[in-house]
N, C-alpha and C. Protein backbone atom coordinates (compact mmCIF):
# COMPACT_ATOMS: atom_id res chain seq x y z
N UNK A 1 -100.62 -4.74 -72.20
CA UNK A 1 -99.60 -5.49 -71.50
C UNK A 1 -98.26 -5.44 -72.26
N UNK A 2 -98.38 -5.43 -73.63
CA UNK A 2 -96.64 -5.56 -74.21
C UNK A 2 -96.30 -4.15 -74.42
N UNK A 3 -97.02 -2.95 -74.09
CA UNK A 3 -96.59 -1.74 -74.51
C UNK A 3 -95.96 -1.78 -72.71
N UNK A 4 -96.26 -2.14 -71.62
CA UNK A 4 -95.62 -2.49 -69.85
C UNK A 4 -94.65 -2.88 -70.13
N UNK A 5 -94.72 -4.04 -71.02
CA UNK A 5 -93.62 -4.77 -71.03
C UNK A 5 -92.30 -4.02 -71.79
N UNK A 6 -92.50 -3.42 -73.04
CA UNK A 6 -91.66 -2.79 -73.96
C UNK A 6 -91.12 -1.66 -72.78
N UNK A 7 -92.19 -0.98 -72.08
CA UNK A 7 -91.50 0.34 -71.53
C UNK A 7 -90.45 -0.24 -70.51
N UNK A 8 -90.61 -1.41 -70.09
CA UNK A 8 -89.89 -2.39 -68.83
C UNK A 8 -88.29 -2.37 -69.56
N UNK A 9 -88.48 -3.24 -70.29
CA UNK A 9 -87.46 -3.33 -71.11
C UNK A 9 -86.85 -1.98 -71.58
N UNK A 10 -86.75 -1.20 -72.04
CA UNK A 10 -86.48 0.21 -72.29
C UNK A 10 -85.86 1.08 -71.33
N UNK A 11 -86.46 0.85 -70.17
CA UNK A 11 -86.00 1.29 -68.59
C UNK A 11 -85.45 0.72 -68.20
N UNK A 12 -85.07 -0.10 -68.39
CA UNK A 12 -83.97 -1.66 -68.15
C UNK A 12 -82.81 -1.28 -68.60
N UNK A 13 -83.06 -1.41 -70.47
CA UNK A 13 -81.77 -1.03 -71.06
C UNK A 13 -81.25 0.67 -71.10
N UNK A 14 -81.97 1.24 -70.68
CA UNK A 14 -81.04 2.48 -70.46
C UNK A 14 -80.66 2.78 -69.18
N UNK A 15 -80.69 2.09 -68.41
CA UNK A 15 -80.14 2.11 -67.06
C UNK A 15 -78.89 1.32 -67.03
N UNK A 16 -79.31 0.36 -67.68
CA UNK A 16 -77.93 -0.20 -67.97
C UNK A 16 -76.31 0.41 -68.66
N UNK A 17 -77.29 1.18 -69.73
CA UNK A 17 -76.35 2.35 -70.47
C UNK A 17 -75.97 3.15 -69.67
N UNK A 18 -76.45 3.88 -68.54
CA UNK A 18 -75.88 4.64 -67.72
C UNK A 18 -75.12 3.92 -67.12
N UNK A 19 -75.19 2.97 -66.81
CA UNK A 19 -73.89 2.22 -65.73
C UNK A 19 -72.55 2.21 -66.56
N UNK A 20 -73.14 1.38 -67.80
CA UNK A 20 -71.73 1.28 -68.68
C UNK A 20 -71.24 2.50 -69.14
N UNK A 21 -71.77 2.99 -69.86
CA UNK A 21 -70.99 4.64 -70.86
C UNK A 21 -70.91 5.62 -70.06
N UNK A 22 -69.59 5.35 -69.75
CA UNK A 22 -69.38 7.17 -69.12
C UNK A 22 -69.68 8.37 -70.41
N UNK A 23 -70.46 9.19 -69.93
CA UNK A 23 -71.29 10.54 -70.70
C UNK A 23 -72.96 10.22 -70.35
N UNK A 24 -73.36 9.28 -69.99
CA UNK A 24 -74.32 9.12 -69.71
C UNK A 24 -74.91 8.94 -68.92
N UNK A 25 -75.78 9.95 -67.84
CA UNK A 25 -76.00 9.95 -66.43
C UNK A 25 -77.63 10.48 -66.45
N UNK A 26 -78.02 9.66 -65.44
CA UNK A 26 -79.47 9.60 -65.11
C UNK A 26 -79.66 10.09 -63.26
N UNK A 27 -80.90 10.26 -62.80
CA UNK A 27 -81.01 9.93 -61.38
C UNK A 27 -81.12 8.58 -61.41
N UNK A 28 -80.91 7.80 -59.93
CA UNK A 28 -81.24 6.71 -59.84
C UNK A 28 -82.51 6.14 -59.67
N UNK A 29 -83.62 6.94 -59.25
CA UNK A 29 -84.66 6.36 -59.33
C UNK A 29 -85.90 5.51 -60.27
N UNK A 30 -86.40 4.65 -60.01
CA UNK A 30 -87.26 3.83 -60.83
C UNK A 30 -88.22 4.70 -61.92
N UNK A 31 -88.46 5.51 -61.05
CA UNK A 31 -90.51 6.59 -61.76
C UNK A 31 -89.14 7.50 -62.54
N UNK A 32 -88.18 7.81 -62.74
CA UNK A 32 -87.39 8.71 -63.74
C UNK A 32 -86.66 7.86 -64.71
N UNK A 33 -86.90 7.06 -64.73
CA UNK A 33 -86.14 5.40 -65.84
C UNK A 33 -87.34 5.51 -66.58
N UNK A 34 -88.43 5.26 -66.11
CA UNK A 34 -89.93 4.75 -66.98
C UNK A 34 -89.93 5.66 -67.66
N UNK A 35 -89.83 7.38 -67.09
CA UNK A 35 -90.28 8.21 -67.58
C UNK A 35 -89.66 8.63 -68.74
N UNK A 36 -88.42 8.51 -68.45
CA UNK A 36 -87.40 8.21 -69.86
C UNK A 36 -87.86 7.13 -71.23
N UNK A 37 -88.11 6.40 -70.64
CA UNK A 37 -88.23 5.16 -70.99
C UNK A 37 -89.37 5.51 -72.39
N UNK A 38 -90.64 6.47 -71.68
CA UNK A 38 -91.75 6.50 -72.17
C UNK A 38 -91.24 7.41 -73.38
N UNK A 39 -90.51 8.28 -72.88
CA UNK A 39 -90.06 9.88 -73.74
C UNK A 39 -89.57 8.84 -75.34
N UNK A 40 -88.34 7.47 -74.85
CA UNK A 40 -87.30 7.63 -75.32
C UNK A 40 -88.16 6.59 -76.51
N UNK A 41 -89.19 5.74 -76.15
CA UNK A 41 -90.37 4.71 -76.79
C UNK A 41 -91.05 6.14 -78.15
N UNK A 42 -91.45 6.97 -77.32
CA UNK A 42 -92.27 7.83 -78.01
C UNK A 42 -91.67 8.38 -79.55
N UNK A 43 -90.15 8.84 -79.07
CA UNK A 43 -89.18 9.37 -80.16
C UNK A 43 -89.07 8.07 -81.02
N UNK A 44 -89.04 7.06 -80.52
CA UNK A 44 -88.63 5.79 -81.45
C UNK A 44 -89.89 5.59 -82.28
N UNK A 45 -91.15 5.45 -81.99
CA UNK A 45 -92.22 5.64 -82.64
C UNK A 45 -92.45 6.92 -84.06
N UNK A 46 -92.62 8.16 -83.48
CA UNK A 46 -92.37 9.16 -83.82
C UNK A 46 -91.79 9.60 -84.73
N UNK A 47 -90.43 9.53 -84.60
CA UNK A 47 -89.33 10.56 -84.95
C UNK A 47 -88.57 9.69 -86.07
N UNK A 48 -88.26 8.44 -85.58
CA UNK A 48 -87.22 7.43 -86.03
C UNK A 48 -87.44 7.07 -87.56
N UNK A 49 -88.89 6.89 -87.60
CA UNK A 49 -89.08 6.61 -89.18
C UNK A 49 -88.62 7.75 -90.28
N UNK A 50 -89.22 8.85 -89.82
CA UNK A 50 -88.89 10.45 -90.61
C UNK A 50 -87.44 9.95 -91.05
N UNK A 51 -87.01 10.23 -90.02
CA UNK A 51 -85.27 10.21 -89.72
C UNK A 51 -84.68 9.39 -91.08
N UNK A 52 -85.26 7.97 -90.63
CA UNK A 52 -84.88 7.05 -91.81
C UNK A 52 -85.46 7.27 -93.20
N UNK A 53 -86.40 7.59 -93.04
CA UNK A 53 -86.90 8.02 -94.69
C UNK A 53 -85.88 9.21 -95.49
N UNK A 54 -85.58 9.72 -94.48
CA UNK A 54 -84.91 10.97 -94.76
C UNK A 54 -83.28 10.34 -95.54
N UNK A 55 -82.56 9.84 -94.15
CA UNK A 55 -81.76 9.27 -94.84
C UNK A 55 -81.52 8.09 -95.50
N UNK A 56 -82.27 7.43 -95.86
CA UNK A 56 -82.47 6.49 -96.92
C UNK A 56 -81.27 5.88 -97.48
N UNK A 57 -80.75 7.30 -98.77
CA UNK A 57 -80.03 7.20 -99.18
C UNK A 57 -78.37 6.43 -98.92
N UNK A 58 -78.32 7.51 -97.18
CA UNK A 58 -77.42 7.06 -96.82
C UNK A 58 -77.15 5.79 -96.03
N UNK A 59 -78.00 5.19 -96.06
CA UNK A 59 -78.19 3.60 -95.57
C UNK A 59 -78.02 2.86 -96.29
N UNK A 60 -78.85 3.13 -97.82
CA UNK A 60 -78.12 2.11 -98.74
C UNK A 60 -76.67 2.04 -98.96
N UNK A 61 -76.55 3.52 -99.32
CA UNK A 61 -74.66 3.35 -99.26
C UNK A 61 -73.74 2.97 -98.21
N UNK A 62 -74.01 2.77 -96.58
CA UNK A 62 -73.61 2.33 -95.70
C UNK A 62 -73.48 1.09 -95.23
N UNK A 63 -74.43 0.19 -96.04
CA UNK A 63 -74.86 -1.11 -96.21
C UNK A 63 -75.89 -1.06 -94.98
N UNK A 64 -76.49 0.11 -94.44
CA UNK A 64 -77.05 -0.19 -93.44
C UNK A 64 -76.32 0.32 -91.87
N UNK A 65 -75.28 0.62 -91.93
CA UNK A 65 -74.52 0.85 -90.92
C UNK A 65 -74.48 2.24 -90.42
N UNK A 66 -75.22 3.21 -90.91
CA UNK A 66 -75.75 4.20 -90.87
C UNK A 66 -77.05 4.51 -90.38
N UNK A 67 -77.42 3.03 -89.72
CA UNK A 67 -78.66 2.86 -88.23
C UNK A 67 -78.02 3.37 -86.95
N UNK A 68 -77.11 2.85 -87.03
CA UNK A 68 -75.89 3.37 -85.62
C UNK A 68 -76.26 5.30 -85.50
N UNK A 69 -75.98 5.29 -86.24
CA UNK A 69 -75.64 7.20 -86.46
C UNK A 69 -77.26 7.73 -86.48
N UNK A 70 -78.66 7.24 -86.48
CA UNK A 70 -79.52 6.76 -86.19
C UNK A 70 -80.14 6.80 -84.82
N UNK A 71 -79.92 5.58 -84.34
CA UNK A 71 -79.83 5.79 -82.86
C UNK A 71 -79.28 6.14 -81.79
N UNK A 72 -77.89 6.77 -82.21
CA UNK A 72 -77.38 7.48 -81.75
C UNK A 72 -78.30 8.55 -81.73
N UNK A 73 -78.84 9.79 -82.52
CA UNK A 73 -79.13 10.73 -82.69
C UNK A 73 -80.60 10.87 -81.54
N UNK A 74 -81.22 9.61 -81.85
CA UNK A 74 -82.73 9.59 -81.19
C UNK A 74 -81.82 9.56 -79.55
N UNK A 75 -81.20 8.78 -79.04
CA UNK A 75 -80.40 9.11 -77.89
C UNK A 75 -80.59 9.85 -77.75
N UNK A 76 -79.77 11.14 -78.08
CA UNK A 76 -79.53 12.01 -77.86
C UNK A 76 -80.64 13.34 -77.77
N UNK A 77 -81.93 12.76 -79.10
CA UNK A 77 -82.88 13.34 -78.73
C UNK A 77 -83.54 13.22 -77.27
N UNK A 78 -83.47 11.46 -77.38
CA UNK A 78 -84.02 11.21 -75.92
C UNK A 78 -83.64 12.94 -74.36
N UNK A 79 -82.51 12.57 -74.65
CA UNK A 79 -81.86 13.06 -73.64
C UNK A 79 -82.20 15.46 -73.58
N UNK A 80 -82.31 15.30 -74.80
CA UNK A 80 -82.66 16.51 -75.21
C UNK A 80 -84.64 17.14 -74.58
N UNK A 81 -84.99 16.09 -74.69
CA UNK A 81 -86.60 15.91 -74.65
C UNK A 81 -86.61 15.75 -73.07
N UNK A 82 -85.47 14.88 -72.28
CA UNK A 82 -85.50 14.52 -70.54
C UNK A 82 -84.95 16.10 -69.96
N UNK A 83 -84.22 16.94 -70.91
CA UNK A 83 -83.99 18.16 -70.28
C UNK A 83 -85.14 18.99 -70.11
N UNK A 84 -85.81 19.31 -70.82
CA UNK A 84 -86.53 19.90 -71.32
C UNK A 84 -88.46 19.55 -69.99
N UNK A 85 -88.51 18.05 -69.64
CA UNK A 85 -89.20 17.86 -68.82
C UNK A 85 -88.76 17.53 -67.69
N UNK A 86 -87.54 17.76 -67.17
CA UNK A 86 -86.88 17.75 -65.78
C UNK A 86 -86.08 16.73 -65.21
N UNK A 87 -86.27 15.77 -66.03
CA UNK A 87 -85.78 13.83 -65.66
C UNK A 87 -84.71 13.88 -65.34
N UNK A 88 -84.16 14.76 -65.77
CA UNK A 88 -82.24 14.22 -65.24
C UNK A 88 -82.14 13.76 -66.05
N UNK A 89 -81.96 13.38 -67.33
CA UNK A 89 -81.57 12.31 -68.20
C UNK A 89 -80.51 12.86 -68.81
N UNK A 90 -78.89 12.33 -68.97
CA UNK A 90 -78.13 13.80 -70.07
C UNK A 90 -77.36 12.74 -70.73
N UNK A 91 -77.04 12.95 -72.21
CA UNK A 91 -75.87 12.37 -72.69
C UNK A 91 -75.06 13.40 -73.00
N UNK A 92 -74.04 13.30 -72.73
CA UNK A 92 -72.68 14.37 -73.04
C UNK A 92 -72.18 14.63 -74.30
N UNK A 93 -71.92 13.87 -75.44
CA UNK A 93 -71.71 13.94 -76.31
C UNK A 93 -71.95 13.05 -77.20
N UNK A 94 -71.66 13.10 -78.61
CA UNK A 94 -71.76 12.17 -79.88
C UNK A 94 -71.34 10.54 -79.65
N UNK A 95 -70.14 10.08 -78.82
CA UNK A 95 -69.68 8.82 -78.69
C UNK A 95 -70.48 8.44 -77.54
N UNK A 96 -70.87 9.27 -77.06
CA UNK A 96 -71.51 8.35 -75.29
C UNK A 96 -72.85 8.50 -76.50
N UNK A 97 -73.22 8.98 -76.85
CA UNK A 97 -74.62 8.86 -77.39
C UNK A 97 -74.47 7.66 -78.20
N UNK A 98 -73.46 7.50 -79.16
CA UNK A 98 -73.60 6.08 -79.87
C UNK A 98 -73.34 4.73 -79.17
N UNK A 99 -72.29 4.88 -78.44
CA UNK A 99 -71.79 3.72 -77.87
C UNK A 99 -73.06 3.11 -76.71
N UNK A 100 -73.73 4.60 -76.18
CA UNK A 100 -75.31 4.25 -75.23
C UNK A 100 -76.20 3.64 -76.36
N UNK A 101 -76.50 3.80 -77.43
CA UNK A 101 -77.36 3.69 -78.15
C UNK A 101 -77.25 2.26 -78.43
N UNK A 102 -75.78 1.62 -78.43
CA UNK A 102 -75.46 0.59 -79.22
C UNK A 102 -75.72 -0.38 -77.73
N UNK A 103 -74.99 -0.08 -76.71
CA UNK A 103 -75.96 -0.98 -75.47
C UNK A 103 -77.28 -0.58 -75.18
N UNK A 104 -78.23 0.20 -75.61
CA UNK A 104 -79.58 0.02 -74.78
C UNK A 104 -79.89 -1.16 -76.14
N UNK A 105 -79.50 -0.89 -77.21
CA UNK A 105 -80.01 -1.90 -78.52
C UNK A 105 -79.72 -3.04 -77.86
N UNK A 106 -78.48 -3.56 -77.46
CA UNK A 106 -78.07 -5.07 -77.14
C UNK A 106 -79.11 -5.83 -75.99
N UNK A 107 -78.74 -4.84 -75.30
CA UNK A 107 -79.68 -5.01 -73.43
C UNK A 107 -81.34 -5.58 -74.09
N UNK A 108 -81.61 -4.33 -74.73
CA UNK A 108 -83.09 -4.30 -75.42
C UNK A 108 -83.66 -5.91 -76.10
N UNK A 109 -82.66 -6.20 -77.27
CA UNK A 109 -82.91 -7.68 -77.89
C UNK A 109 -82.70 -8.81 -76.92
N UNK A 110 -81.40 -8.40 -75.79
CA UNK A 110 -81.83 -9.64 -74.91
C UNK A 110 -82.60 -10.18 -74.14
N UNK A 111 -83.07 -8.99 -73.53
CA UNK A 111 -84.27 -8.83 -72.53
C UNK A 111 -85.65 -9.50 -73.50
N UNK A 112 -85.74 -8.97 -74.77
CA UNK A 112 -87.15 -9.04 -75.49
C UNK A 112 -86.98 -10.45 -75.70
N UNK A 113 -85.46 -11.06 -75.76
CA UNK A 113 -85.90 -13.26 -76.19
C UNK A 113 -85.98 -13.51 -75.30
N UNK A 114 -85.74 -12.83 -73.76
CA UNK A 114 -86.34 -13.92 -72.64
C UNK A 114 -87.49 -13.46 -71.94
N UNK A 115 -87.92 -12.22 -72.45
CA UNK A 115 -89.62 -12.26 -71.69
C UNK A 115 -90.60 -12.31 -72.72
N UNK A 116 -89.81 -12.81 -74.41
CA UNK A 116 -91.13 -13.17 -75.40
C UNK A 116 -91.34 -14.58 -75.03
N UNK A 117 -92.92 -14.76 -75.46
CA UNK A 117 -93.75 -15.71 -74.82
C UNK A 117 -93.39 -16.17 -76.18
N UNK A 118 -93.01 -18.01 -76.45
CA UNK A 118 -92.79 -19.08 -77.55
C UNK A 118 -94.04 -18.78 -78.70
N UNK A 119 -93.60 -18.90 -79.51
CA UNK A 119 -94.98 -19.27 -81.23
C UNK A 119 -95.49 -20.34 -80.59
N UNK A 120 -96.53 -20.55 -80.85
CA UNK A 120 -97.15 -22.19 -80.71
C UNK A 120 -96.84 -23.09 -81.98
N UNK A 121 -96.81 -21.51 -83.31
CA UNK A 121 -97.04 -22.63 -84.48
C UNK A 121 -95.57 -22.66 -85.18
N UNK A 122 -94.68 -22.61 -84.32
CA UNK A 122 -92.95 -22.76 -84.30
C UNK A 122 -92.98 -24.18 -84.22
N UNK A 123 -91.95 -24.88 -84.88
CA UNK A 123 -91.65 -25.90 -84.13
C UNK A 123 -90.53 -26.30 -83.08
């Protein structure tokens, strides 16, 4: 059920990114959002840690701000991986890839505090 839910959310926020960032264009349909969705979950699983291990370095020296440049990149993988299986999915370049990256992140955390279910042992 929360891996439904995560892909929900995911297909959510990158649809949203297509509306906002011009460079970033999808079909409109629902079954090509998920499918993205699944590609773009998979790379984040996958790929994202390497990535970061890799650059490490340059995160400490960035204070961290060198996540951006990060998810930007998996974007863009995303979009690389939707060519490749037919989705329609495209980002155009480096800024639509970050500036998409930086709203599916926002969309993503808002969506996840209002369909996470409360701690019990919160007060």
């Amino acid at each position: 059920m929360r891996f439904l839910i995560r892909l929900l959310i995911n297909a959510a926020a990158l649809w949203v990114a297509t509306k906002i960032v011009p460079g970033i264009s999808a079909p409109g349909d629902p079954i090509s959002f998920l499918a993205v969705a699944l590609v773009f979950g998979l790379l984040n699983a996958l790929v994202r840690p390497v990535v970061t291990m890799l650059t490490c370095p340059l995160l400490i020296l960035s204070l961290g701000l060198f996540t951006f440049v990060i998810n930007a990149f998996i974007l863009w993988l995303t979009s690389a991986a939707a060519a490749r299986f037919g989705l329609g999915f495209h980002v155009s370049d480096f800024w639509s890839a970050f500036w998409g990256a930086l709203v599916v992140s926002i969309v993503s955390v808002l969506l996840s505090i209002f369909v996470s279910k409360p701690d019990p042992r919160r007060p």
